[in-house]
N, C-alpha and C. Protein backbone atom coordinates (compact mmCIF):
# COMPACT_ATOMS: atom_id res chain seq x y z
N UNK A 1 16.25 75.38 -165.08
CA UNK A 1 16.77 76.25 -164.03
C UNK A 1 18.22 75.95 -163.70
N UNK A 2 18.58 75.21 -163.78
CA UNK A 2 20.07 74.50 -163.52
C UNK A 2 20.95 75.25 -164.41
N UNK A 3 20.85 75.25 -166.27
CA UNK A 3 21.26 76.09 -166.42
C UNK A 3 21.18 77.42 -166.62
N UNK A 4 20.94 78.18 -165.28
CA UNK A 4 20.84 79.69 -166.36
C UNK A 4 21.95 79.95 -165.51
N UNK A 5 21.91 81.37 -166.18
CA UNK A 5 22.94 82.25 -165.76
C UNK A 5 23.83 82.18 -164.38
N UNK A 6 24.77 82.21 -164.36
CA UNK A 6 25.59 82.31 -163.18
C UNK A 6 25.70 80.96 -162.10
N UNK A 7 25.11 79.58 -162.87
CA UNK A 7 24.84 78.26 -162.59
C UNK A 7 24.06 78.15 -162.08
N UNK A 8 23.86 77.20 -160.72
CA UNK A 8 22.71 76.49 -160.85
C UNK A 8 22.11 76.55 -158.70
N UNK A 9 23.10 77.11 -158.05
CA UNK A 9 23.33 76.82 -156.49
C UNK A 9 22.33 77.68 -156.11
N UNK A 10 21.58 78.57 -156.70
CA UNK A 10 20.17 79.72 -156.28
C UNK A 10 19.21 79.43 -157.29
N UNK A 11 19.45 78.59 -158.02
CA UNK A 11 18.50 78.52 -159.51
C UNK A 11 17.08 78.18 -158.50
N UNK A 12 16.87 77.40 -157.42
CA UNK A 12 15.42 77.07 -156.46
C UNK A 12 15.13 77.93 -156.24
N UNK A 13 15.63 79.25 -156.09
CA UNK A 13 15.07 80.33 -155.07
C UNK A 13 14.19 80.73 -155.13
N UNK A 14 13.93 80.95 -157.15
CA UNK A 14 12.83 81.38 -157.38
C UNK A 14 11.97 80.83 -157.10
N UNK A 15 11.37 79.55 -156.70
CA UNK A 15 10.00 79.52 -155.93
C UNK A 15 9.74 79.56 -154.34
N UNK A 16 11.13 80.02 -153.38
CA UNK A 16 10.49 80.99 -152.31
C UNK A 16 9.02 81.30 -152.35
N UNK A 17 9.07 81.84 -153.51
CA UNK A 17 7.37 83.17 -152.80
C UNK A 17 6.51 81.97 -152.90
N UNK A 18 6.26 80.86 -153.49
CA UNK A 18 5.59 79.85 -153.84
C UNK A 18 5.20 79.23 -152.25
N UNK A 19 6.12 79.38 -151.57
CA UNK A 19 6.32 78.91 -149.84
C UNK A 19 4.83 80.01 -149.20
N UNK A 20 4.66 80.66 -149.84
CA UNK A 20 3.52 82.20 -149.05
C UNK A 20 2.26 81.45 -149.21
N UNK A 21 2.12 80.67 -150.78
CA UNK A 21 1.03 80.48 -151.10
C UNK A 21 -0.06 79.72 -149.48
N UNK A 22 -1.73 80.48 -150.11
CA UNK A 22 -2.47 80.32 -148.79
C UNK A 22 -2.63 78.85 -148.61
N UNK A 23 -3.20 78.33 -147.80
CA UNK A 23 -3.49 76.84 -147.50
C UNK A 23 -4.35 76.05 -148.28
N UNK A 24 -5.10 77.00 -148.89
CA UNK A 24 -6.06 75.92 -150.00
C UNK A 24 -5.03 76.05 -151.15
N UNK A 25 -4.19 76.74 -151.54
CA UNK A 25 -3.54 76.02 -152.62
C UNK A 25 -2.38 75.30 -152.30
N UNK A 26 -2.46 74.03 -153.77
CA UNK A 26 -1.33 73.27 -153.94
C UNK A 26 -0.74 73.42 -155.03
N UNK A 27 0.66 73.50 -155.18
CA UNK A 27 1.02 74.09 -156.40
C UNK A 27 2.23 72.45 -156.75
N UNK A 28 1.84 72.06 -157.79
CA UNK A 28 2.68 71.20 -158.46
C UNK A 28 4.08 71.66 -159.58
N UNK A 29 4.98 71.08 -159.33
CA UNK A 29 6.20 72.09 -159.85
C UNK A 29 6.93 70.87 -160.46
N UNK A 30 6.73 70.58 -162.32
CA UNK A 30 7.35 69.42 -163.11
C UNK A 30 8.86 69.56 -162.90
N UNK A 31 9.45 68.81 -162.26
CA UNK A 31 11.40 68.62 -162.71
C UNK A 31 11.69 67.61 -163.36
N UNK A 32 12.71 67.95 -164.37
CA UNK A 32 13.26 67.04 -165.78
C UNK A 32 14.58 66.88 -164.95
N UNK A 33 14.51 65.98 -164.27
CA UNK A 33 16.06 65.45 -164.27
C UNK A 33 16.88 65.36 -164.92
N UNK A 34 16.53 64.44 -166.45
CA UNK A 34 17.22 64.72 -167.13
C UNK A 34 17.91 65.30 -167.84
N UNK A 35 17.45 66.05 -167.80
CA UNK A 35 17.88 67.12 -168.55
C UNK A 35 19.06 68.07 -167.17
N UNK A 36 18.92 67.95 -165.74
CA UNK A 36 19.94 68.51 -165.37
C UNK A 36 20.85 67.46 -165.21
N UNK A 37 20.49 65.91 -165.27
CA UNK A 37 21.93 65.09 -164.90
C UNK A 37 22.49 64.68 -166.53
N UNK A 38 22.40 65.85 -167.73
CA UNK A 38 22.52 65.61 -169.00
C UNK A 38 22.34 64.04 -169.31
N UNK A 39 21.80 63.75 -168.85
CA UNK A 39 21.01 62.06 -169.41
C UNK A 39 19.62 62.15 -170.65
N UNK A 40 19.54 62.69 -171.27
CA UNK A 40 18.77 62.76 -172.34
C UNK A 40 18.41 61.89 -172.34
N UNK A 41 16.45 61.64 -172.43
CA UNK A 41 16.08 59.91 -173.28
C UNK A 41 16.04 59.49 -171.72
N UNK A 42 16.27 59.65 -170.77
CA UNK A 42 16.39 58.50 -169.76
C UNK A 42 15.05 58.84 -168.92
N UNK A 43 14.38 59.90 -169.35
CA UNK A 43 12.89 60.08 -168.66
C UNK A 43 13.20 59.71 -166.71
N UNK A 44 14.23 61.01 -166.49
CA UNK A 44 14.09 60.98 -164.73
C UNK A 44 13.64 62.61 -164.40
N UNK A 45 12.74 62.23 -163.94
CA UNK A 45 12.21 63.36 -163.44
C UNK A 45 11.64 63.63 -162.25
N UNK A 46 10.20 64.35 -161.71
CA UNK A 46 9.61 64.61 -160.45
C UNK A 46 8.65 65.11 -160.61
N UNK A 47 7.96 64.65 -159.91
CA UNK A 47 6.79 65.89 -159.89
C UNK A 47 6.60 66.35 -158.30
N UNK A 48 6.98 67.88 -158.00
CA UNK A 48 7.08 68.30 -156.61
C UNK A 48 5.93 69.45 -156.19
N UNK A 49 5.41 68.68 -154.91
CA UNK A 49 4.18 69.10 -154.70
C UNK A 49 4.73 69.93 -153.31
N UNK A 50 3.68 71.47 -153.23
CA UNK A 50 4.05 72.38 -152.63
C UNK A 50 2.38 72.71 -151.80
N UNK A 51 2.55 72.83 -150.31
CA UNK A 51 1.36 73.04 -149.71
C UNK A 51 1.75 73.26 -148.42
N UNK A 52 0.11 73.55 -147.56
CA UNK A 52 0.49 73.65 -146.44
C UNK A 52 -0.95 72.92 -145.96
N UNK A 53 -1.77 72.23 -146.58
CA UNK A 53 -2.86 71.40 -146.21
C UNK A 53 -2.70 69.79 -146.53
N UNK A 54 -2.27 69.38 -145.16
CA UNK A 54 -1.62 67.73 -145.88
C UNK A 54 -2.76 67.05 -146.41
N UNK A 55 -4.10 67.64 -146.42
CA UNK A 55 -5.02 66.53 -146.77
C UNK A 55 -5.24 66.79 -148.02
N UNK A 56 -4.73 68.34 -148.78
CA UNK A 56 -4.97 68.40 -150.33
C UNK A 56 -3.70 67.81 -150.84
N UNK A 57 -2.72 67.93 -149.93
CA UNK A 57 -1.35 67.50 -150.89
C UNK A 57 -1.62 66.14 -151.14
N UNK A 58 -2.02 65.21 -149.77
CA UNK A 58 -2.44 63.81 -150.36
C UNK A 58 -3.37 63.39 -151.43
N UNK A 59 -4.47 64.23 -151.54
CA UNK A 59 -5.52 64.19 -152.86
C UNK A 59 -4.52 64.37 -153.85
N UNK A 60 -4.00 65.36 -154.10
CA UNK A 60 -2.99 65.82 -155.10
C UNK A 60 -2.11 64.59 -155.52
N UNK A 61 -1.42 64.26 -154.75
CA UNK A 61 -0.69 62.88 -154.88
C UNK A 61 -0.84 61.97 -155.05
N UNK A 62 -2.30 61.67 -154.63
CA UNK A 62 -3.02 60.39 -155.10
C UNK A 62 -3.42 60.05 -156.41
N UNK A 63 -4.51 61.81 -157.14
CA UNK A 63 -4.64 61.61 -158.15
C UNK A 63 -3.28 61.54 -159.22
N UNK A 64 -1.73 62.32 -158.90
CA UNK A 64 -1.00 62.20 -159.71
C UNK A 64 -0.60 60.95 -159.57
N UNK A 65 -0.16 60.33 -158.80
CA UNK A 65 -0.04 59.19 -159.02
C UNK A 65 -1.03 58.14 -160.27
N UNK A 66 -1.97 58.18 -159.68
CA UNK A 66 -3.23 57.69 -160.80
C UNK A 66 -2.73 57.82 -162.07
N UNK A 67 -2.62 58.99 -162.72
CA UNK A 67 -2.36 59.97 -163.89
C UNK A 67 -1.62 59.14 -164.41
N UNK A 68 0.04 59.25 -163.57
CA UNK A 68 1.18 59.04 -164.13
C UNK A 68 1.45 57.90 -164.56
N UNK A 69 0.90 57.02 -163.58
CA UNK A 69 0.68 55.66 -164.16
C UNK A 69 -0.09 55.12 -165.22
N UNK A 70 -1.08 55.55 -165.35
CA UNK A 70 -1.48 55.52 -166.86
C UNK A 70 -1.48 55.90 -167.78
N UNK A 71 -0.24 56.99 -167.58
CA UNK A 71 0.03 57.66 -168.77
C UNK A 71 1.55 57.19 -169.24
N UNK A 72 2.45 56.99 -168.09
CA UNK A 72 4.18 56.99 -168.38
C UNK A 72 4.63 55.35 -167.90
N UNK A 73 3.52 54.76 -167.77
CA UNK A 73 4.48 53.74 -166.60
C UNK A 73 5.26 54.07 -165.77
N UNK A 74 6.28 53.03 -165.64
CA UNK A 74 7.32 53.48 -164.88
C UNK A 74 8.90 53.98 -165.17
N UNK A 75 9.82 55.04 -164.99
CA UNK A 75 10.90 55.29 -165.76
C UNK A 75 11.64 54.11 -165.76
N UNK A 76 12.35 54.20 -166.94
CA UNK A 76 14.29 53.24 -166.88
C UNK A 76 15.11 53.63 -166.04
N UNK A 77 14.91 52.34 -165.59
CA UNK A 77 15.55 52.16 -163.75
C UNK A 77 17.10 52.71 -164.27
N UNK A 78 17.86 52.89 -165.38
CA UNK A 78 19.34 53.62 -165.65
C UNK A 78 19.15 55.36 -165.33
N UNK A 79 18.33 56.22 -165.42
CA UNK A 79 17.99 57.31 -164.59
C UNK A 79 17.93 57.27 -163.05
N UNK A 80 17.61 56.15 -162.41
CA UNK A 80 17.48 56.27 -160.99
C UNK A 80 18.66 56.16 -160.17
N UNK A 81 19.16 54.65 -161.07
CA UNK A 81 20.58 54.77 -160.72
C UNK A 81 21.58 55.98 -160.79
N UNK A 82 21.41 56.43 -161.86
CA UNK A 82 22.75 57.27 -162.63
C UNK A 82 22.67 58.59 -161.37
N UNK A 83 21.09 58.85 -160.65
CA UNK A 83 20.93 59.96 -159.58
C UNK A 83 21.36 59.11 -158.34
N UNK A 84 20.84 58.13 -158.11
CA UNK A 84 21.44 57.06 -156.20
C UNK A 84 22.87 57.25 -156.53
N UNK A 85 23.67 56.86 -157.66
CA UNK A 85 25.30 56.93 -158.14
C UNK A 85 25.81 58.25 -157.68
N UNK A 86 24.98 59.16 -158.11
CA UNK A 86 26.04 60.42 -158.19
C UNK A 86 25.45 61.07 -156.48
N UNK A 87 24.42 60.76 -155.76
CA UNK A 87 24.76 61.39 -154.71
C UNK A 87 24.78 60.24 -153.49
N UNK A 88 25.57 59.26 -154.25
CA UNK A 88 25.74 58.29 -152.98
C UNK A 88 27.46 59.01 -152.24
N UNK A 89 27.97 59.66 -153.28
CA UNK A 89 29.64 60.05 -153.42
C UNK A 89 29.58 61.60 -153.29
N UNK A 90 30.31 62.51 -152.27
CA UNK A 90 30.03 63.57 -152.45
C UNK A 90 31.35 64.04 -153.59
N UNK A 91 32.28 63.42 -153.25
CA UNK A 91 33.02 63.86 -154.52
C UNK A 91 32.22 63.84 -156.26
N UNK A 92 31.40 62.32 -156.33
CA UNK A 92 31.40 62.51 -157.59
C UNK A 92 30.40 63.50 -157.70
N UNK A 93 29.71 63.55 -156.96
CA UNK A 93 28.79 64.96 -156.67
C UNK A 93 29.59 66.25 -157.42
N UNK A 94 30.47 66.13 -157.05
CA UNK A 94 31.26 67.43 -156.97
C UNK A 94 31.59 67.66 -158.32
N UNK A 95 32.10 66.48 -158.82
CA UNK A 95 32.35 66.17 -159.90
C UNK A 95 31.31 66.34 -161.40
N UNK A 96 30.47 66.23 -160.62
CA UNK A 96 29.07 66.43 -161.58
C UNK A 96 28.57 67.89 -161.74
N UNK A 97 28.97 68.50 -160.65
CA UNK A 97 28.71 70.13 -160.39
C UNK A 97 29.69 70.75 -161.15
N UNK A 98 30.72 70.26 -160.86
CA UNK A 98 32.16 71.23 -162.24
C UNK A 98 31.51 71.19 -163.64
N UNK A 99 31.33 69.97 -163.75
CA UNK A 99 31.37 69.25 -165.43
C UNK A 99 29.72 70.55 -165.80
N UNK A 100 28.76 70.54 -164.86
CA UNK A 100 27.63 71.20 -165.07
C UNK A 100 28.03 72.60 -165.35
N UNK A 101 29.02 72.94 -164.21
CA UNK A 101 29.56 74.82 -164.64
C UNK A 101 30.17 74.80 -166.12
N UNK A 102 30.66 73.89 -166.23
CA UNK A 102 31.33 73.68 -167.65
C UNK A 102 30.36 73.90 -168.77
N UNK A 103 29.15 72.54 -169.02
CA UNK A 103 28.33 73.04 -169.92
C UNK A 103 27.23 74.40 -169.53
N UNK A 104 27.13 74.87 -168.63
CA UNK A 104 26.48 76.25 -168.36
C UNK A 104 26.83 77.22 -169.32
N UNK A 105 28.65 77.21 -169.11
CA UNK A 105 29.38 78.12 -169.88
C UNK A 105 29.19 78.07 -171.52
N UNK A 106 29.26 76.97 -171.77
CA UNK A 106 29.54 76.61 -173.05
C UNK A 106 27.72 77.02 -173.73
N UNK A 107 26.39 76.87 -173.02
CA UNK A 107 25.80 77.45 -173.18
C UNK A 107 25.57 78.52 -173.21
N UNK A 108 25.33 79.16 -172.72
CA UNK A 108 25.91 80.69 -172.42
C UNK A 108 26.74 81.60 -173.48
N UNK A 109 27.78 81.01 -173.98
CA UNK A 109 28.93 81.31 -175.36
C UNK A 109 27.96 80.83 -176.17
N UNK A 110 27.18 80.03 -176.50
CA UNK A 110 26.37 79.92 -177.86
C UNK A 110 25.42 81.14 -177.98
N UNK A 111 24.56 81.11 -176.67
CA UNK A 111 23.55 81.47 -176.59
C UNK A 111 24.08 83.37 -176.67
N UNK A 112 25.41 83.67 -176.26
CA UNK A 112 26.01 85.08 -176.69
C UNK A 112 25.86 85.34 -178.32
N UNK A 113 26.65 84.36 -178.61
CA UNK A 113 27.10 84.54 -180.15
C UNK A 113 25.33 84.66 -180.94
N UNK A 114 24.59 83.69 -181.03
CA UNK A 114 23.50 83.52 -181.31
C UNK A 114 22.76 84.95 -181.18
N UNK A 115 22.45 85.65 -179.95
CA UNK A 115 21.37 86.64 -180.16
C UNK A 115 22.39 87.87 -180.12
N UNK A 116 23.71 87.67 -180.28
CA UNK A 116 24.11 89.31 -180.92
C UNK A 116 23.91 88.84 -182.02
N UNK A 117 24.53 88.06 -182.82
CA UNK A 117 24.02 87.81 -184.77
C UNK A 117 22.81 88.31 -185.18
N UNK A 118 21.77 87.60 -184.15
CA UNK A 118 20.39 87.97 -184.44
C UNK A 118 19.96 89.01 -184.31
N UNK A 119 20.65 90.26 -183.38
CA UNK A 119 20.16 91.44 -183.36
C UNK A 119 20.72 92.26 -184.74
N UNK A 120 22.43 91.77 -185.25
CA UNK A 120 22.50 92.71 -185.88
C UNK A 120 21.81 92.07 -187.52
N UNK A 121 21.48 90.90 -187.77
CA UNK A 121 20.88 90.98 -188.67
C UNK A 121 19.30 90.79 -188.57
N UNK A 122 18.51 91.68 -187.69
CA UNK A 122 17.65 91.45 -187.04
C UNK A 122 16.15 90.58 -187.97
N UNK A 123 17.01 89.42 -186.88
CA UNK A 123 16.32 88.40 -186.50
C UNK A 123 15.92 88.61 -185.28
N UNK A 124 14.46 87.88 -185.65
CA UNK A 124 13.22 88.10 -184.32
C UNK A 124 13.59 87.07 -183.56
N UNK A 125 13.75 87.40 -182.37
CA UNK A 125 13.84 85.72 -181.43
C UNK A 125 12.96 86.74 -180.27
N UNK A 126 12.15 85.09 -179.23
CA UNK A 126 12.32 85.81 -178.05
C UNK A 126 13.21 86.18 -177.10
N UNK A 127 12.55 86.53 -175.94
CA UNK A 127 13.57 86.66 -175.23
C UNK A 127 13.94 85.26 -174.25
N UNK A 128 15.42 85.56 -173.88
CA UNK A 128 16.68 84.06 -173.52
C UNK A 128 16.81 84.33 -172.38
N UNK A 129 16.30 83.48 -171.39
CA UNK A 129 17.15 83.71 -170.38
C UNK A 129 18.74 82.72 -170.09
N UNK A 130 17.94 81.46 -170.48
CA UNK A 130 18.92 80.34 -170.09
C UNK A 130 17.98 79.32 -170.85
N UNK A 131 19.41 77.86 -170.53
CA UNK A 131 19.03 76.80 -171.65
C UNK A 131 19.01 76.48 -172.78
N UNK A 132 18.39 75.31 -172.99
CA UNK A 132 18.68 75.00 -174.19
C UNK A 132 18.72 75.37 -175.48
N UNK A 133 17.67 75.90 -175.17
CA UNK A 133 16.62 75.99 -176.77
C UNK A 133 16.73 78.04 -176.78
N UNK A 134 16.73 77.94 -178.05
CA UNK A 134 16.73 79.94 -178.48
C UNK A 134 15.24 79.88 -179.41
N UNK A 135 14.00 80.91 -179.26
CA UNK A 135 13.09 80.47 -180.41
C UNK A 135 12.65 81.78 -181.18
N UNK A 136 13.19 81.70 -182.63
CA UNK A 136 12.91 82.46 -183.50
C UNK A 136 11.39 82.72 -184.00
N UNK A 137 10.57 83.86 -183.55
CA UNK A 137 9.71 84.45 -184.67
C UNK A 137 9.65 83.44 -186.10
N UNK A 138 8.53 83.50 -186.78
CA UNK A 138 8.48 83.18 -187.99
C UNK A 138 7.08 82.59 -188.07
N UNK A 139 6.40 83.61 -189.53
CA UNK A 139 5.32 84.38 -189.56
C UNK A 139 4.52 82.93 -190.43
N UNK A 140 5.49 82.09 -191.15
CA UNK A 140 4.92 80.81 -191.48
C UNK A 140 5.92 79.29 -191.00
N UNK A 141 5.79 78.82 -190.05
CA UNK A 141 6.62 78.11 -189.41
C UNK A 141 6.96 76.92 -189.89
N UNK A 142 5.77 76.29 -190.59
CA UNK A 142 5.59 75.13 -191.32
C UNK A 142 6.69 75.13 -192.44
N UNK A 143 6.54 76.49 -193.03
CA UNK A 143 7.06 77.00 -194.29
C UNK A 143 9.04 76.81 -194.45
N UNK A 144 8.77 77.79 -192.91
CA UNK A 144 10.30 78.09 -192.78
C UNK A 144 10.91 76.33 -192.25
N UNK A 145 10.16 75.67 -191.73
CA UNK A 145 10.77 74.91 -191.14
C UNK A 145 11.21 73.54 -192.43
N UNK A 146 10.59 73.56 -193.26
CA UNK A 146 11.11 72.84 -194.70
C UNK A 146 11.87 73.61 -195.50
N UNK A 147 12.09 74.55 -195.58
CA UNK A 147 13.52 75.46 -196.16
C UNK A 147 14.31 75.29 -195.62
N UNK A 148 14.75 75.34 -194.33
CA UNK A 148 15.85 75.75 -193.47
C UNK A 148 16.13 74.03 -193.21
N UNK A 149 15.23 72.92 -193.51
CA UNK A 149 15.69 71.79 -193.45
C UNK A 149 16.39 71.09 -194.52
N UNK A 150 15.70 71.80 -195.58
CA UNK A 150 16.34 71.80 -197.32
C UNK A 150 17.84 72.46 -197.20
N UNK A 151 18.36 73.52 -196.44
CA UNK A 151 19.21 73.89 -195.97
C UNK A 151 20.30 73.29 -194.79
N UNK A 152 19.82 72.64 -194.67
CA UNK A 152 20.95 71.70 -193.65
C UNK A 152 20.66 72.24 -192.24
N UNK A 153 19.45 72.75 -191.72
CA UNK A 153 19.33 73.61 -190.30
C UNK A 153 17.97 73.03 -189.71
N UNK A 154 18.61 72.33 -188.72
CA UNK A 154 17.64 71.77 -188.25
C UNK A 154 16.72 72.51 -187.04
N UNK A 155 15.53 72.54 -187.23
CA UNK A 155 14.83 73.26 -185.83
C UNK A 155 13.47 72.70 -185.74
N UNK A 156 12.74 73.19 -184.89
CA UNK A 156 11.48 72.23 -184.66
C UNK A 156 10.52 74.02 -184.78
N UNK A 157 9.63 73.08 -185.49
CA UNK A 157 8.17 74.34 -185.67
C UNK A 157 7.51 74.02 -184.59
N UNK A 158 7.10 75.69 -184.26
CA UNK A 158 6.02 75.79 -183.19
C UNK A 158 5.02 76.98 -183.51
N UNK A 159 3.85 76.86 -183.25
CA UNK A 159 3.24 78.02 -183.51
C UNK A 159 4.22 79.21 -183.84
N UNK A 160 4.05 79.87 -184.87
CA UNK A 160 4.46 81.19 -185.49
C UNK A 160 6.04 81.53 -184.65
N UNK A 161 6.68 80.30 -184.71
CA UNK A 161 7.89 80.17 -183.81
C UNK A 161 8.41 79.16 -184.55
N UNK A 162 10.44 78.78 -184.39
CA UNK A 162 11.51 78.05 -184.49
C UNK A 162 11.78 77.79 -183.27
N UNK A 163 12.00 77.16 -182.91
CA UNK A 163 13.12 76.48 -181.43
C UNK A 163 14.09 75.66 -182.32
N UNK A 164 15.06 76.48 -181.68
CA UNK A 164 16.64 75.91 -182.10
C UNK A 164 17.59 76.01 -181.03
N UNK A 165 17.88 74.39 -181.16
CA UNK A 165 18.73 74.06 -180.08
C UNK A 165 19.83 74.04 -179.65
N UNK A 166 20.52 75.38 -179.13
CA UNK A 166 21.51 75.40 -179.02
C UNK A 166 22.70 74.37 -178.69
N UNK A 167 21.87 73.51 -177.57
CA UNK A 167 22.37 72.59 -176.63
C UNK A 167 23.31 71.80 -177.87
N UNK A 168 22.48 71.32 -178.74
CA UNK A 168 22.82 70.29 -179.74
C UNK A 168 23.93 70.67 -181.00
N UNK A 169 23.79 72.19 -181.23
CA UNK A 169 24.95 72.69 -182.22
C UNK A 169 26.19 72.98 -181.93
N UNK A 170 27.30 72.90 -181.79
CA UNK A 170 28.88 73.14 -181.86
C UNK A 170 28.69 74.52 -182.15
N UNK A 171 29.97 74.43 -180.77
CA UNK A 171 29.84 76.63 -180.55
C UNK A 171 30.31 77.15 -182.66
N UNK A 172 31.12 76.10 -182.87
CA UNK A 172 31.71 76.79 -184.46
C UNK A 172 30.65 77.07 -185.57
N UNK A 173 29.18 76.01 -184.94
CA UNK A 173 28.08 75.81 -185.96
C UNK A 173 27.42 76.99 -185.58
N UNK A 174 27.01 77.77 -184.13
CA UNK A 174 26.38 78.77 -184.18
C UNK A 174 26.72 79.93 -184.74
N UNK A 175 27.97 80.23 -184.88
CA UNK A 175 28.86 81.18 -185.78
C UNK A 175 27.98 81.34 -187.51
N UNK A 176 27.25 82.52 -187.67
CA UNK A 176 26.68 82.45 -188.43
C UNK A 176 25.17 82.56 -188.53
N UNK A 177 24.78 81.48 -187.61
CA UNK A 177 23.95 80.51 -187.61
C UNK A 177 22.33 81.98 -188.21
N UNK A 178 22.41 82.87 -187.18
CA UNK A 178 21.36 83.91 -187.12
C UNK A 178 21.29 84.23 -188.67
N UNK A 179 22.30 84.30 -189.02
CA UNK A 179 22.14 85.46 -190.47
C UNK A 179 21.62 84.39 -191.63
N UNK A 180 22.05 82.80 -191.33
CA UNK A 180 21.55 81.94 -192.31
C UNK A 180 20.64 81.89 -192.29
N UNK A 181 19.69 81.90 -191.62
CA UNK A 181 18.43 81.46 -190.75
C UNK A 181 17.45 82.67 -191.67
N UNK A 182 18.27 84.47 -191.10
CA UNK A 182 17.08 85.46 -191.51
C UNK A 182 17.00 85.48 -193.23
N UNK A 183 18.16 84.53 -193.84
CA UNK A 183 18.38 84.78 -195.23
C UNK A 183 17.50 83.85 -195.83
N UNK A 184 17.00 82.99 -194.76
CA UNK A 184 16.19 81.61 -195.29
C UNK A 184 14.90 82.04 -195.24
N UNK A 185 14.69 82.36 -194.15
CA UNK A 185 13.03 82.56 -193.60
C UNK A 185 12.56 84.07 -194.39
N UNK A 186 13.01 84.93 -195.10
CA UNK A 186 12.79 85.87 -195.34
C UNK A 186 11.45 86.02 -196.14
């Protein structure tokens, strides 16, 4: 949500209506920190619990807690810091918010170039709103995904799907990128 379109200062809004929900529900809502304080690998995240019955939110919390701990341990205390760091300072705050409009943009310019290519050499993708990842159609994934690696193009198979990561390619590498792709997987 951080990056889509037009940045990141309304990207919460969308769960407003989530605020309506009735009193027996609790709605749990995963956040990847990392991925908005571009810390890759540093596993900071949240898990944010939404209610209006404090005695389910505590069940809720109790059992996640339970969960998480036996599933993740505990994160690398360099994620916790790198978040206490940046909003101990409102400047570097600030500082962190530019640098973020910055890669928004630079997403955004991939993610342009990328699905006009793909329309005009139509290539199947879904539909983009924002972020990282763009994911191509493809009718044998397994298939395509050892060609296009034999090819120097790296992407990850998913059911009858490519995810390709924009985040990770150089705006000069996406240049192209669609038409190599439909010439591979064909």
């Amino acid at each position: 949500l951080d990056f889509k379109e037009g940045g990141f200062e309304n990207s919460r809004d969308i769960f407003l209506p989530l605020l309506k929900a009735k009193e027996h529900i609790v709605i749990s809502i995963c956040y990847s920190g990392s991925k908005s304080f571009s810390s890759y690998g540093l596993r900071l995240g949240a898990l944010i619990i939404l209610g209006k019955n404090e005695e389910l939110i505590n069940k809720t919390i109790d059992e996640q807690k339970i969960y998480a701990r036996s599933s993740w341990s505990n994160p690398p205390s360099v994620g916790l810091n790198l978040f206490n760091y940046l909003m101990s300072d409102e400047s570097l705050y600030s500082n962190y918010v530019n640098s973020l409009k910055q890669q928004i943009k630079v997403l955004e310019q991939r993610a342009s170039i990328f699905i006009s290519e793909a329309r005009n050499c139509d290539l199947k993708i879904l539909p983009y709103k924002a972020g990282f990842f763009i994911t191509v159609l493809s009718k044998n994934s397994e298939n395509d995904y050892e060609e296009l690696i034999k090819n120097g193009i790296w992407v990850v198979p998913i059911n009858n799907a490519l995810r390709i990561s924009i985040a990770g390619i150089s705006t000069s590498k996406v240049i192209g990128l669609a038409k190599k792709i439909k010439d591979i997987i064909l």
